[in-house]
PDBML (XML) file of the C-alpha atoms, coordinates in Angstrom:
<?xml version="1.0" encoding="UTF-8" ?>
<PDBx:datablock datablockName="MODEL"
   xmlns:PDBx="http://pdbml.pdb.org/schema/pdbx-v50.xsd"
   xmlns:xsi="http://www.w3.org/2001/XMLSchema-instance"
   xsi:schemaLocation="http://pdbml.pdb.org/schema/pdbx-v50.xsd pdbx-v50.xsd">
   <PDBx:atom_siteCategory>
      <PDBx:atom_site id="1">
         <PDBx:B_iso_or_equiv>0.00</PDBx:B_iso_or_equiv>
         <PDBx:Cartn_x>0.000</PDBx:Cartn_x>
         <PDBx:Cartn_y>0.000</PDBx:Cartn_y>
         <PDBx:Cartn_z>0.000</PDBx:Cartn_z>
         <PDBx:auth_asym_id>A</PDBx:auth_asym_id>
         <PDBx:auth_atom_id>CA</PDBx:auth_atom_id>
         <PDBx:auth_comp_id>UNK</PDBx:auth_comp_id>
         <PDBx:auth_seq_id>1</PDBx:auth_seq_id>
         <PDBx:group_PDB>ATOM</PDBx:group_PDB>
         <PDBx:label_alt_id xsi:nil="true" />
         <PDBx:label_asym_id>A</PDBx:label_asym_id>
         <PDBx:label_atom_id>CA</PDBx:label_atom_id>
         <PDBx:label_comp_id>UNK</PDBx:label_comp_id>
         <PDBx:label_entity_id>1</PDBx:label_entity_id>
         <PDBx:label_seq_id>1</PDBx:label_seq_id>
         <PDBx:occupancy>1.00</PDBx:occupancy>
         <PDBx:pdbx_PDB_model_num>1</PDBx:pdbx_PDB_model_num>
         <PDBx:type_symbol>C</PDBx:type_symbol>
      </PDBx:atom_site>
      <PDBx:atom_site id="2">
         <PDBx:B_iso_or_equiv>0.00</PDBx:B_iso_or_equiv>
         <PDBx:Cartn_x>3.200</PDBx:Cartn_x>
         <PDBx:Cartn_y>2.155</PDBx:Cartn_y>
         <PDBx:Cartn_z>0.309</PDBx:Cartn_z>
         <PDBx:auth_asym_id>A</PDBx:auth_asym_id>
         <PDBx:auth_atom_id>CA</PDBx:auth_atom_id>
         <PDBx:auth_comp_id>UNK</PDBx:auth_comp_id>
         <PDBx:auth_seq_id>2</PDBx:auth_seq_id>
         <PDBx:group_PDB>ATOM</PDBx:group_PDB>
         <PDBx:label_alt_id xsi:nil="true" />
         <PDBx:label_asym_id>A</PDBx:label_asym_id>
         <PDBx:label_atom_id>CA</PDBx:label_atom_id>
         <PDBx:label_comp_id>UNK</PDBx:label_comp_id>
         <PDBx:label_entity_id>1</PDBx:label_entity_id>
         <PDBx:label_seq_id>2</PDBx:label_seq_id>
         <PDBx:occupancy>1.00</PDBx:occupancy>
         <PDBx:pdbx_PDB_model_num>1</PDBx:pdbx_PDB_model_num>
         <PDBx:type_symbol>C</PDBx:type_symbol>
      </PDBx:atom_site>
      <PDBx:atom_site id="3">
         <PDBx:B_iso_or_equiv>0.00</PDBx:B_iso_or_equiv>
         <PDBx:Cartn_x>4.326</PDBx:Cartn_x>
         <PDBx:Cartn_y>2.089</PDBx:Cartn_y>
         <PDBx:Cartn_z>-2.798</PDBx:Cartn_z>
         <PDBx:auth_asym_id>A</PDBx:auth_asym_id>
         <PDBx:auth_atom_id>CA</PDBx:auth_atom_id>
         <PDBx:auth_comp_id>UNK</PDBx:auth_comp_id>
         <PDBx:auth_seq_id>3</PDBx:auth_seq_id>
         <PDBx:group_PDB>ATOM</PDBx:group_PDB>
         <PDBx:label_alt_id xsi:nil="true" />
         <PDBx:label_asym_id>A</PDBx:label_asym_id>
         <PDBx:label_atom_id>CA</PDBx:label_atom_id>
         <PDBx:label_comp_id>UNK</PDBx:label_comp_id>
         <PDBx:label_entity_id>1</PDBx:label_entity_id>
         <PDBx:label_seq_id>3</PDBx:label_seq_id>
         <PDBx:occupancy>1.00</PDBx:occupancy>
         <PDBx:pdbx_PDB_model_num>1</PDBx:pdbx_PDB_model_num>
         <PDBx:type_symbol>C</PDBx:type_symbol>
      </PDBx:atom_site>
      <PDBx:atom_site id="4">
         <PDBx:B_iso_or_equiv>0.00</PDBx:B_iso_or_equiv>
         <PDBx:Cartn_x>0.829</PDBx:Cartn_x>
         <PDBx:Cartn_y>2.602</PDBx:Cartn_y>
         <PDBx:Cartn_z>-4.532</PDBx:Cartn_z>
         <PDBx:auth_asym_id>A</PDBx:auth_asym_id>
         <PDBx:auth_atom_id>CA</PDBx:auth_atom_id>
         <PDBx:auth_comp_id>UNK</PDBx:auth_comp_id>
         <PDBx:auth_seq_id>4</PDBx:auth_seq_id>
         <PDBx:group_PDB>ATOM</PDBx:group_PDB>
         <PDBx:label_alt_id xsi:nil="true" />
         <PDBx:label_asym_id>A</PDBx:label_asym_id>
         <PDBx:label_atom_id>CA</PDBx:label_atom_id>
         <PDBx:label_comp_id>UNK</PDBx:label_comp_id>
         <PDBx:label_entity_id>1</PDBx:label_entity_id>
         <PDBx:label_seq_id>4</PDBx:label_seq_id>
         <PDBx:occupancy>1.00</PDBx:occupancy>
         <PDBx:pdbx_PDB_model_num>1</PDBx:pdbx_PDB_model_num>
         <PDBx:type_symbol>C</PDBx:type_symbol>
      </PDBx:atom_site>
      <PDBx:atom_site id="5">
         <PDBx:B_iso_or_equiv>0.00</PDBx:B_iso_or_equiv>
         <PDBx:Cartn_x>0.047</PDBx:Cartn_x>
         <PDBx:Cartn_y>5.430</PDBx:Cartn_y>
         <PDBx:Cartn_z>-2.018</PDBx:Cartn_z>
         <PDBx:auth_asym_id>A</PDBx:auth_asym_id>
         <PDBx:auth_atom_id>CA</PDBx:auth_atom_id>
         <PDBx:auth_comp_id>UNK</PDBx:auth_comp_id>
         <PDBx:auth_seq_id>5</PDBx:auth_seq_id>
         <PDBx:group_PDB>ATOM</PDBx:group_PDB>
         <PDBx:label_alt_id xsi:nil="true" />
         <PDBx:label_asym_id>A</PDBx:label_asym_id>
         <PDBx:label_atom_id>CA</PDBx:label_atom_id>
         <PDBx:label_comp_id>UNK</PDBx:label_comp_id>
         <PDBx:label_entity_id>1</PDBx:label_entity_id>
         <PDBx:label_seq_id>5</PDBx:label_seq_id>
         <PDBx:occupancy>1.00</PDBx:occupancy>
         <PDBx:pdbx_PDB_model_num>1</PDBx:pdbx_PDB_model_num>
         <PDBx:type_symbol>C</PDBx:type_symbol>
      </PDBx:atom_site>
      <PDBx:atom_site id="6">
         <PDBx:B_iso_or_equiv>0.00</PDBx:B_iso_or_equiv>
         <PDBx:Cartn_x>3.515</PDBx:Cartn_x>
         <PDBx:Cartn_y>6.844</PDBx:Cartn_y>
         <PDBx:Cartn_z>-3.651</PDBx:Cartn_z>
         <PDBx:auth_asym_id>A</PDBx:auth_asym_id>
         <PDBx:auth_atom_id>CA</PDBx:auth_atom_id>
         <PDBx:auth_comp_id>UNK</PDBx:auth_comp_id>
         <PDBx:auth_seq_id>6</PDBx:auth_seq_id>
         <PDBx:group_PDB>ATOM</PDBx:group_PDB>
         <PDBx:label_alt_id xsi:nil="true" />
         <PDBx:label_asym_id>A</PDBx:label_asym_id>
         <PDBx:label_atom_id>CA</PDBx:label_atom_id>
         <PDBx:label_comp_id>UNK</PDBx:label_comp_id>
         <PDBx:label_entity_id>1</PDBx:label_entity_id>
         <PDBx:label_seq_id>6</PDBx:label_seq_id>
         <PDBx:occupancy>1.00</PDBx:occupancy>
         <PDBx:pdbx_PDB_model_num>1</PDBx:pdbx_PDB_model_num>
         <PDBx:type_symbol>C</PDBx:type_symbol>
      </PDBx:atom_site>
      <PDBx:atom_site id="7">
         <PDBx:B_iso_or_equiv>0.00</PDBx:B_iso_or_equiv>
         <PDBx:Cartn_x>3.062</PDBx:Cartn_x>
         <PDBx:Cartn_y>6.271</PDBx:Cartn_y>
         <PDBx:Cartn_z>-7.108</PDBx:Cartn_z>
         <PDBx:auth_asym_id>A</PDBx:auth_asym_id>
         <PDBx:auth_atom_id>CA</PDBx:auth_atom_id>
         <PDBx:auth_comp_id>UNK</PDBx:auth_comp_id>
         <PDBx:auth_seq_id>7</PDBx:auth_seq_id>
         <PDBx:group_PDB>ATOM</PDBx:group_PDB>
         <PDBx:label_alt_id xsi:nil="true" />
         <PDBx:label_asym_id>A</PDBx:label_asym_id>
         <PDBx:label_atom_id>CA</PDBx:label_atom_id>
         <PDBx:label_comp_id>UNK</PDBx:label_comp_id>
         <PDBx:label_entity_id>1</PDBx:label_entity_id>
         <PDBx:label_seq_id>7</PDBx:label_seq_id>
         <PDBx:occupancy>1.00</PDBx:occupancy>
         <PDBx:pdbx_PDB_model_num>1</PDBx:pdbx_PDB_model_num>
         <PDBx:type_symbol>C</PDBx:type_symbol>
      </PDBx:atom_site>
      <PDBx:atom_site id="8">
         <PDBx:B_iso_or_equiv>0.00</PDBx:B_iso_or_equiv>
         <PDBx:Cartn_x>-0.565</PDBx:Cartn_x>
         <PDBx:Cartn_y>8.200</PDBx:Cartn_y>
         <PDBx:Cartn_z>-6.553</PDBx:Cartn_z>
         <PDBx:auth_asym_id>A</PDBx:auth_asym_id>
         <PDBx:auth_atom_id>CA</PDBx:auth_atom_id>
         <PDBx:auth_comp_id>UNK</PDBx:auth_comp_id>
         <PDBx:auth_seq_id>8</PDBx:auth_seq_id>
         <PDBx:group_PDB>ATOM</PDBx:group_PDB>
         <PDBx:label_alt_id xsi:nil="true" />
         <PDBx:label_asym_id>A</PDBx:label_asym_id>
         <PDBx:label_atom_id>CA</PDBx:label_atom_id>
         <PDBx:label_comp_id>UNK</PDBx:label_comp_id>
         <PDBx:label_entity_id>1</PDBx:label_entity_id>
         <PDBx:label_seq_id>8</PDBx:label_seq_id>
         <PDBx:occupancy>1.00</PDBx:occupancy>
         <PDBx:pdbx_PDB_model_num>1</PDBx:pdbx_PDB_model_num>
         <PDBx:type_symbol>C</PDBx:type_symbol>
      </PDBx:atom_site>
      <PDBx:atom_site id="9">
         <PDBx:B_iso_or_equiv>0.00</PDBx:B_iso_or_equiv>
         <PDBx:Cartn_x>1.062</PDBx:Cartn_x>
         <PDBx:Cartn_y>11.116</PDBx:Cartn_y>
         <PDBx:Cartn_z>-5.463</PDBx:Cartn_z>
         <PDBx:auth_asym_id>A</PDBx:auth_asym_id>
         <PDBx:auth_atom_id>CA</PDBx:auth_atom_id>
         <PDBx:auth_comp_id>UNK</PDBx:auth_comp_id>
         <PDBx:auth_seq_id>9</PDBx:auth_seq_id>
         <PDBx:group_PDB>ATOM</PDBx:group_PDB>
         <PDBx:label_alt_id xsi:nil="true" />
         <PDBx:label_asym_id>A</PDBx:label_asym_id>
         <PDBx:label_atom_id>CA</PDBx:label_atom_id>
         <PDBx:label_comp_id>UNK</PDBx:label_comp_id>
         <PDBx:label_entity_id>1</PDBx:label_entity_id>
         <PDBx:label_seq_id>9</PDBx:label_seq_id>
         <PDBx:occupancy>1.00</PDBx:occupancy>
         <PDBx:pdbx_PDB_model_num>1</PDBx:pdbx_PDB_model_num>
         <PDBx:type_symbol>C</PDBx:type_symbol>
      </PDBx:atom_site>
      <PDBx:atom_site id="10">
         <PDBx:B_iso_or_equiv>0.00</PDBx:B_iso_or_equiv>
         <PDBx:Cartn_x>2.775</PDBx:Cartn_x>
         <PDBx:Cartn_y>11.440</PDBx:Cartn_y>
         <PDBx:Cartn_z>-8.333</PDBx:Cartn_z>
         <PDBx:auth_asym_id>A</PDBx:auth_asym_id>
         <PDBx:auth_atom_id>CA</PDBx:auth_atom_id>
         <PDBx:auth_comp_id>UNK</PDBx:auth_comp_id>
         <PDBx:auth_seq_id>10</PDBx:auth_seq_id>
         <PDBx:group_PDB>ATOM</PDBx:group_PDB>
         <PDBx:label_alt_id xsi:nil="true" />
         <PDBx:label_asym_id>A</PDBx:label_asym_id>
         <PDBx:label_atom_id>CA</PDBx:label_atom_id>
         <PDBx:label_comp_id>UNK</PDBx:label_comp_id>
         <PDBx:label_entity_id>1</PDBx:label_entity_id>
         <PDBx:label_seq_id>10</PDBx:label_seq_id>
         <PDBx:occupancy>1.00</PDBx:occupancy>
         <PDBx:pdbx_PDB_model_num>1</PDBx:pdbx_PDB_model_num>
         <PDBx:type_symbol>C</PDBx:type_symbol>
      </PDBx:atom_site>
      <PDBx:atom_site id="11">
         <PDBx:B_iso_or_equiv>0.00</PDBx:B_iso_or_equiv>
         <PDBx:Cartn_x>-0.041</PDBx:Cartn_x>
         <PDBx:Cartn_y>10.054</PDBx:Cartn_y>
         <PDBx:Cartn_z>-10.957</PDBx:Cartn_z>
         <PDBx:auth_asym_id>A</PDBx:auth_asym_id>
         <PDBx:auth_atom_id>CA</PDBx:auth_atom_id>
         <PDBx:auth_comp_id>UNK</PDBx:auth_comp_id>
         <PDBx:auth_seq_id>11</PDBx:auth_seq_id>
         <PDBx:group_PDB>ATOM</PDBx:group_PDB>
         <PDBx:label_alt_id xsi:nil="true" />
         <PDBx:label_asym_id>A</PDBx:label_asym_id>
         <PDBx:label_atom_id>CA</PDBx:label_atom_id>
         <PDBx:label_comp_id>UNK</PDBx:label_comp_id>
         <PDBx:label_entity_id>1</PDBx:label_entity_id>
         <PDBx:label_seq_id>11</PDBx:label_seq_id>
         <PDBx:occupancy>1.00</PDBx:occupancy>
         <PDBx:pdbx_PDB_model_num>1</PDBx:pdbx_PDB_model_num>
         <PDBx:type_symbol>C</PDBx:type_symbol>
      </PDBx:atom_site>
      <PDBx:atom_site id="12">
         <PDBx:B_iso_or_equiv>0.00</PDBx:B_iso_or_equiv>
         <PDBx:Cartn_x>-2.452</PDBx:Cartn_x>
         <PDBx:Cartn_y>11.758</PDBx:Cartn_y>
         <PDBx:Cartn_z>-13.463</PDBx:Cartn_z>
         <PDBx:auth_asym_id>A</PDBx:auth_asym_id>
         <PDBx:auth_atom_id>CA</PDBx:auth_atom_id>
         <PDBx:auth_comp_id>UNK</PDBx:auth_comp_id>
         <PDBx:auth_seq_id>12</PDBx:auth_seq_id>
         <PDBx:group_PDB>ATOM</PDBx:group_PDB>
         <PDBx:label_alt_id xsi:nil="true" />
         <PDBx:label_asym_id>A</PDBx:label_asym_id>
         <PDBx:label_atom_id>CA</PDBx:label_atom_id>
         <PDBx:label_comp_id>UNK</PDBx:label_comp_id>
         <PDBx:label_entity_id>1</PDBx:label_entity_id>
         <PDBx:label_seq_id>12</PDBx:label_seq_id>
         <PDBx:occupancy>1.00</PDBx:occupancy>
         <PDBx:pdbx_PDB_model_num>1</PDBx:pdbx_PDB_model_num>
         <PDBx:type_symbol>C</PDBx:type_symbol>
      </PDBx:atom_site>
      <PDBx:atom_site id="13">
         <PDBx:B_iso_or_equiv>0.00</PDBx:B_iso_or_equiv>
         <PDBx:Cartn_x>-4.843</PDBx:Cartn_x>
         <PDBx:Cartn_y>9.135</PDBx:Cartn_y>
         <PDBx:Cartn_z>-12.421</PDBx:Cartn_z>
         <PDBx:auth_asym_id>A</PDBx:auth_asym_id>
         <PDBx:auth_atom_id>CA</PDBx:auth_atom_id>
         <PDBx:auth_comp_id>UNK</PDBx:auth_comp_id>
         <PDBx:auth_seq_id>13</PDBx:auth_seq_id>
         <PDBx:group_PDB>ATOM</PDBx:group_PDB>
         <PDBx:label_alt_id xsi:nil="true" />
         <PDBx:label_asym_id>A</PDBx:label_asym_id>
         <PDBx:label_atom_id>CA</PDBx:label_atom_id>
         <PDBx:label_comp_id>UNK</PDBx:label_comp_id>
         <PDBx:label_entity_id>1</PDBx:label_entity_id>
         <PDBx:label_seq_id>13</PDBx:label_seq_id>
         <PDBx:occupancy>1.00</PDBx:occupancy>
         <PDBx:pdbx_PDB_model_num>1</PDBx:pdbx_PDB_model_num>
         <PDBx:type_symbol>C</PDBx:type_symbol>
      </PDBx:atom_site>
      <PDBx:atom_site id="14">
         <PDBx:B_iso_or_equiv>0.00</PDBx:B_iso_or_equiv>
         <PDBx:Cartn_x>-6.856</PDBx:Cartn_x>
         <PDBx:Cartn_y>7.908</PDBx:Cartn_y>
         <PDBx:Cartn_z>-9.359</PDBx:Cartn_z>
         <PDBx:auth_asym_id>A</PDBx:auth_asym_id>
         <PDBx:auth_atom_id>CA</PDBx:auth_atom_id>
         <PDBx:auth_comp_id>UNK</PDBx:auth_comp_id>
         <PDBx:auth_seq_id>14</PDBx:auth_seq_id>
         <PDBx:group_PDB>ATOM</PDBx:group_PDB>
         <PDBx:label_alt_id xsi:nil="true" />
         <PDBx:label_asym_id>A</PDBx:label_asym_id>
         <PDBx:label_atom_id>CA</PDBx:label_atom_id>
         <PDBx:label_comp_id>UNK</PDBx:label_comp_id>
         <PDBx:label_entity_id>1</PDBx:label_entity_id>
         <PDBx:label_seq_id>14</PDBx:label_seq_id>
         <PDBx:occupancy>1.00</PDBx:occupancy>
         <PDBx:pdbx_PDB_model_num>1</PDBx:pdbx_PDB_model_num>
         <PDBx:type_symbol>C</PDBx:type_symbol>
      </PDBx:atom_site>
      <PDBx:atom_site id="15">
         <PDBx:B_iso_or_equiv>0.00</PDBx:B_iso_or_equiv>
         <PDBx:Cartn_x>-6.785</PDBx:Cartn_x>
         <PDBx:Cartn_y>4.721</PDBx:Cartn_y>
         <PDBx:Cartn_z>-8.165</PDBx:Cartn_z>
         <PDBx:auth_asym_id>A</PDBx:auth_asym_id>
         <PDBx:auth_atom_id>CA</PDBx:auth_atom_id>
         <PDBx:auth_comp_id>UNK</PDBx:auth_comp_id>
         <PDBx:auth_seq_id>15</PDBx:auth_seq_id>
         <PDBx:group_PDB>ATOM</PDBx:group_PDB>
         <PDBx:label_alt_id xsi:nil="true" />
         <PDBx:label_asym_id>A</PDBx:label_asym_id>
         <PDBx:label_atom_id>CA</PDBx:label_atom_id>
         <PDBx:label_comp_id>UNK</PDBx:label_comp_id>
         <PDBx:label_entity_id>1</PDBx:label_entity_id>
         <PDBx:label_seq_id>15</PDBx:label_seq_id>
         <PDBx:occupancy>1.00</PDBx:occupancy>
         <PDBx:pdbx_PDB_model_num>1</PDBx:pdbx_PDB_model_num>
         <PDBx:type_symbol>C</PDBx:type_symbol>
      </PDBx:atom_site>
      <PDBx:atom_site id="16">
         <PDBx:B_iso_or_equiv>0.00</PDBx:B_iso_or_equiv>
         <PDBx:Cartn_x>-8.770</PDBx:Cartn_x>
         <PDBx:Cartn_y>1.807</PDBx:Cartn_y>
         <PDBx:Cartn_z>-7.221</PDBx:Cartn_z>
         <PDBx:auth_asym_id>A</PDBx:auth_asym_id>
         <PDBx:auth_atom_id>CA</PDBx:auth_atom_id>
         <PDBx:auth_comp_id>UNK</PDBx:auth_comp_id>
         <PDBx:auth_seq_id>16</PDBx:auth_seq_id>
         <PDBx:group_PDB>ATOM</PDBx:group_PDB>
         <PDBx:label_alt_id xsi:nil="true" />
         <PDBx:label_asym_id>A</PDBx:label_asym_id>
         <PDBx:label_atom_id>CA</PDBx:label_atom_id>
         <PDBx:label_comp_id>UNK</PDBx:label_comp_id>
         <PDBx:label_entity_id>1</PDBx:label_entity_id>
         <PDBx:label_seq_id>16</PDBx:label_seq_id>
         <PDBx:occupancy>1.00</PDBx:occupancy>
         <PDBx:pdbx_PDB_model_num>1</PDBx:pdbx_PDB_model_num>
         <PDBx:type_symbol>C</PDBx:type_symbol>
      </PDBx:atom_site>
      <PDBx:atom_site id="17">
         <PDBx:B_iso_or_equiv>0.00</PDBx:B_iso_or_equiv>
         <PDBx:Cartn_x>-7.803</PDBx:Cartn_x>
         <PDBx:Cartn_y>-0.700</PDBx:Cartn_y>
         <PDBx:Cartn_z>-5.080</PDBx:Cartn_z>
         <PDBx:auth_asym_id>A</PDBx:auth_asym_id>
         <PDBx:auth_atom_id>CA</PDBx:auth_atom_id>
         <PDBx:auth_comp_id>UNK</PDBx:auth_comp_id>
         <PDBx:auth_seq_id>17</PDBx:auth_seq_id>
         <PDBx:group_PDB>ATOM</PDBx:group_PDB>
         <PDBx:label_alt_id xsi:nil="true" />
         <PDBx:label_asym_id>A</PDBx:label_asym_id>
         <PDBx:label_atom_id>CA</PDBx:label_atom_id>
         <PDBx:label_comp_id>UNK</PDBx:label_comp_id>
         <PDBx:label_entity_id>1</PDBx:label_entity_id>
         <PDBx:label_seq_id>17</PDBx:label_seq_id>
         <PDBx:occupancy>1.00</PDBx:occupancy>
         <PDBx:pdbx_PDB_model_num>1</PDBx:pdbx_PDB_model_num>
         <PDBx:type_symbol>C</PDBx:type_symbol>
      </PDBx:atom_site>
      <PDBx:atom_site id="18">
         <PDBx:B_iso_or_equiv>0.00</PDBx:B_iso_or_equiv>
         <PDBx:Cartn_x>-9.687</PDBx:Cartn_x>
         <PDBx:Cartn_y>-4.157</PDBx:Cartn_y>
         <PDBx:Cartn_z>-6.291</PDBx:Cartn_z>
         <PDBx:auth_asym_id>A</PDBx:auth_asym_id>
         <PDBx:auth_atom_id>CA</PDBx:auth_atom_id>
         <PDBx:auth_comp_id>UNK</PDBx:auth_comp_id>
         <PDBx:auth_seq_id>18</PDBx:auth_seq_id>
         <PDBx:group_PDB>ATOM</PDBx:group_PDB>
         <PDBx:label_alt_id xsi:nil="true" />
         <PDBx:label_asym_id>A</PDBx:label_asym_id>
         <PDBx:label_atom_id>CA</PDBx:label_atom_id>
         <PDBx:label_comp_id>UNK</PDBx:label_comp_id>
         <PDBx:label_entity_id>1</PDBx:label_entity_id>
         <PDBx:label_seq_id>18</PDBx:label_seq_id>
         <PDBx:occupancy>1.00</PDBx:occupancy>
         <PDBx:pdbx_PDB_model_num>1</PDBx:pdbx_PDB_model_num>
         <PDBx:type_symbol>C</PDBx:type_symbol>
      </PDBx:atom_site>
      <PDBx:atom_site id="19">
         <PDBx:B_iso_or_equiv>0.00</PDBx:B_iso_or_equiv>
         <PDBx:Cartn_x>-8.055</PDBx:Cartn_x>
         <PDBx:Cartn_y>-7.130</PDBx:Cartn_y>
         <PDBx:Cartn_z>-4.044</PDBx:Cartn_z>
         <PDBx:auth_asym_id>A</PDBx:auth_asym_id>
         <PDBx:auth_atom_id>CA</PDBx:auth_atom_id>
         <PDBx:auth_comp_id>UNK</PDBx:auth_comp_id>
         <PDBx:auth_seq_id>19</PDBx:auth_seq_id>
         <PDBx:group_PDB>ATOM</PDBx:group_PDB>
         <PDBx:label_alt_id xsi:nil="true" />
         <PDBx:label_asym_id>A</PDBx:label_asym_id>
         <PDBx:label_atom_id>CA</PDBx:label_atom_id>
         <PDBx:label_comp_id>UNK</PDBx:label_comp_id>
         <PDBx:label_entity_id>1</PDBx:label_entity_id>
         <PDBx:label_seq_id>19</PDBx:label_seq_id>
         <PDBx:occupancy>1.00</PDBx:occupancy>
         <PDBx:pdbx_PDB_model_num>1</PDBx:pdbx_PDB_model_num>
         <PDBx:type_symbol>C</PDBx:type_symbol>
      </PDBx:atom_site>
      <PDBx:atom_site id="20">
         <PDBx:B_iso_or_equiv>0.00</PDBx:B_iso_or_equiv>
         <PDBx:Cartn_x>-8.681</PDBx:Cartn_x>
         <PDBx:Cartn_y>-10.709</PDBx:Cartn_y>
         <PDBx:Cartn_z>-5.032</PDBx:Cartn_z>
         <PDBx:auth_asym_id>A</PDBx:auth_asym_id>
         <PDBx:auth_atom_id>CA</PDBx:auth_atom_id>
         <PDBx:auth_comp_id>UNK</PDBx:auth_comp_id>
         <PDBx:auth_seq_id>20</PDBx:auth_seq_id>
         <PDBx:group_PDB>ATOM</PDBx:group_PDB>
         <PDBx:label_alt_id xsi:nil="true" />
         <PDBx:label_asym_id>A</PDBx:label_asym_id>
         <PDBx:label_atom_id>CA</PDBx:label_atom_id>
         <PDBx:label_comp_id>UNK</PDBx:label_comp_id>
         <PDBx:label_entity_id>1</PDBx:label_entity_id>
         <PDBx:label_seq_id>20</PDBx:label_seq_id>
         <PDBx:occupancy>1.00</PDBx:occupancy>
         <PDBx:pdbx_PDB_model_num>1</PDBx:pdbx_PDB_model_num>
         <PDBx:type_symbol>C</PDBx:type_symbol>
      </PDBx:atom_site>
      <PDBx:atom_site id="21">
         <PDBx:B_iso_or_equiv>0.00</PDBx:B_iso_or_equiv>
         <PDBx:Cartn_x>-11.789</PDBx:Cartn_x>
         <PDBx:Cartn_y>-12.379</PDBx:Cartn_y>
         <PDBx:Cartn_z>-3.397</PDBx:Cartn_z>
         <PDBx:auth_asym_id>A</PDBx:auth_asym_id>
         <PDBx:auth_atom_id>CA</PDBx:auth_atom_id>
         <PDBx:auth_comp_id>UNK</PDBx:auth_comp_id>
         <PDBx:auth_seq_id>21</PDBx:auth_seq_id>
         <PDBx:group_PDB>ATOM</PDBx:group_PDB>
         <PDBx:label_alt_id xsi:nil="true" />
         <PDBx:label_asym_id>A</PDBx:label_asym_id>
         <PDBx:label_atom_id>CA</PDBx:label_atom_id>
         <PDBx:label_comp_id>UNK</PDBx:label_comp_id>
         <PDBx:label_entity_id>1</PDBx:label_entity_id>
         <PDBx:label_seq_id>21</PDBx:label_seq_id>
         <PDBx:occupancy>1.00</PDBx:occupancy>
         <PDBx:pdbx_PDB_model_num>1</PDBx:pdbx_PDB_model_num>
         <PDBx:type_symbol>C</PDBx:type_symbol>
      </PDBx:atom_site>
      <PDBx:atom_site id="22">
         <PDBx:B_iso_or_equiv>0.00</PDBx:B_iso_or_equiv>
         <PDBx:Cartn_x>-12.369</PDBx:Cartn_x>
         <PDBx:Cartn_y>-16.093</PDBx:Cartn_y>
         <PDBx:Cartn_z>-5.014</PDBx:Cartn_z>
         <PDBx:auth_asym_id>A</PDBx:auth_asym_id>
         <PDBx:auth_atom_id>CA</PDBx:auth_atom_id>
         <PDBx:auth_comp_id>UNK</PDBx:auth_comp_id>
         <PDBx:auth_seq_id>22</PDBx:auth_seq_id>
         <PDBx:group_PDB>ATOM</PDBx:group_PDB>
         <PDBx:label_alt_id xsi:nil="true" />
         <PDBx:label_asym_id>A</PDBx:label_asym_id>
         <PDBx:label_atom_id>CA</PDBx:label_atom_id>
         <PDBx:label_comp_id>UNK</PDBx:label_comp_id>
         <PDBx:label_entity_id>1</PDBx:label_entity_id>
         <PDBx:label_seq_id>22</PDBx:label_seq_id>
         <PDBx:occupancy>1.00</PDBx:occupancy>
         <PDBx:pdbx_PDB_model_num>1</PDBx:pdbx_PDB_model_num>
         <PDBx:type_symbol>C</PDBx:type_symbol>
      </PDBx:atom_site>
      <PDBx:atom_site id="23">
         <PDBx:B_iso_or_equiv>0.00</PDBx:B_iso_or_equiv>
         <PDBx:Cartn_x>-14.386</PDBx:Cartn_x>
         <PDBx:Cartn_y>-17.570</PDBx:Cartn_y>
         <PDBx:Cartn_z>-2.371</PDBx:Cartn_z>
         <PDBx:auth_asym_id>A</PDBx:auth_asym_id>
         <PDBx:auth_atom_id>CA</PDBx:auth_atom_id>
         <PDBx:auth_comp_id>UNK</PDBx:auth_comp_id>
         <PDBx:auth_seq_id>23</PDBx:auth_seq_id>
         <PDBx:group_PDB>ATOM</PDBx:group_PDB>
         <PDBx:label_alt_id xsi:nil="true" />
         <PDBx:label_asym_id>A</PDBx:label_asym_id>
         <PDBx:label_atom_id>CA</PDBx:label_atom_id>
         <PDBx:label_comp_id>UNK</PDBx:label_comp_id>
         <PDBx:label_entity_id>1</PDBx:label_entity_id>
         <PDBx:label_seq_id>23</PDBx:label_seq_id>
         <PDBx:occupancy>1.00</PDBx:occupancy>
         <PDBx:pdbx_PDB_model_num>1</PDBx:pdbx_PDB_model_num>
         <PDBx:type_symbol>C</PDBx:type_symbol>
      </PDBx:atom_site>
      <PDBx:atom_site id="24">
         <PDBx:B_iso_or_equiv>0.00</PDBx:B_iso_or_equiv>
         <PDBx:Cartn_x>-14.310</PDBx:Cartn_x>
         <PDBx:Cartn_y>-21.496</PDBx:Cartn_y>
         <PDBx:Cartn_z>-2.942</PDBx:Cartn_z>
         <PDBx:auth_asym_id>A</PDBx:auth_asym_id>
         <PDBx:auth_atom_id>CA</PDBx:auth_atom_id>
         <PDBx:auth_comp_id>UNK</PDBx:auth_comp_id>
         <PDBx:auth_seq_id>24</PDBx:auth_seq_id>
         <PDBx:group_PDB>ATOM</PDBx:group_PDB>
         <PDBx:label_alt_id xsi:nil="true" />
         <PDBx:label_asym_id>A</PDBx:label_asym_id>
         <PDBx:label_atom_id>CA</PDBx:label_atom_id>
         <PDBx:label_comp_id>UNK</PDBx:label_comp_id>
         <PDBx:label_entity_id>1</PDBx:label_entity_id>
         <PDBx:label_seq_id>24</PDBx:label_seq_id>
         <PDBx:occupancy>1.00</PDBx:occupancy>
         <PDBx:pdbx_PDB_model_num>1</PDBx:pdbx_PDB_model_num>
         <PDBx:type_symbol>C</PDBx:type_symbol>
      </PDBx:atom_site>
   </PDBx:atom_siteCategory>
</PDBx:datablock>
């Protein structure tokens, strides 16, 4: 999360975070 939270400070875009959730 450190290293996105730095790359957004710097980017021309927003981000979303989408984390994997495969249940079964």
């Amino acid at each position: 999360i450190h290293e996105v939270v730095g790359s957004n400070a710097t980017s021309k875009y927003g981000y979303v975070l989408t984390e994997h959730m495969d249940y079964n």
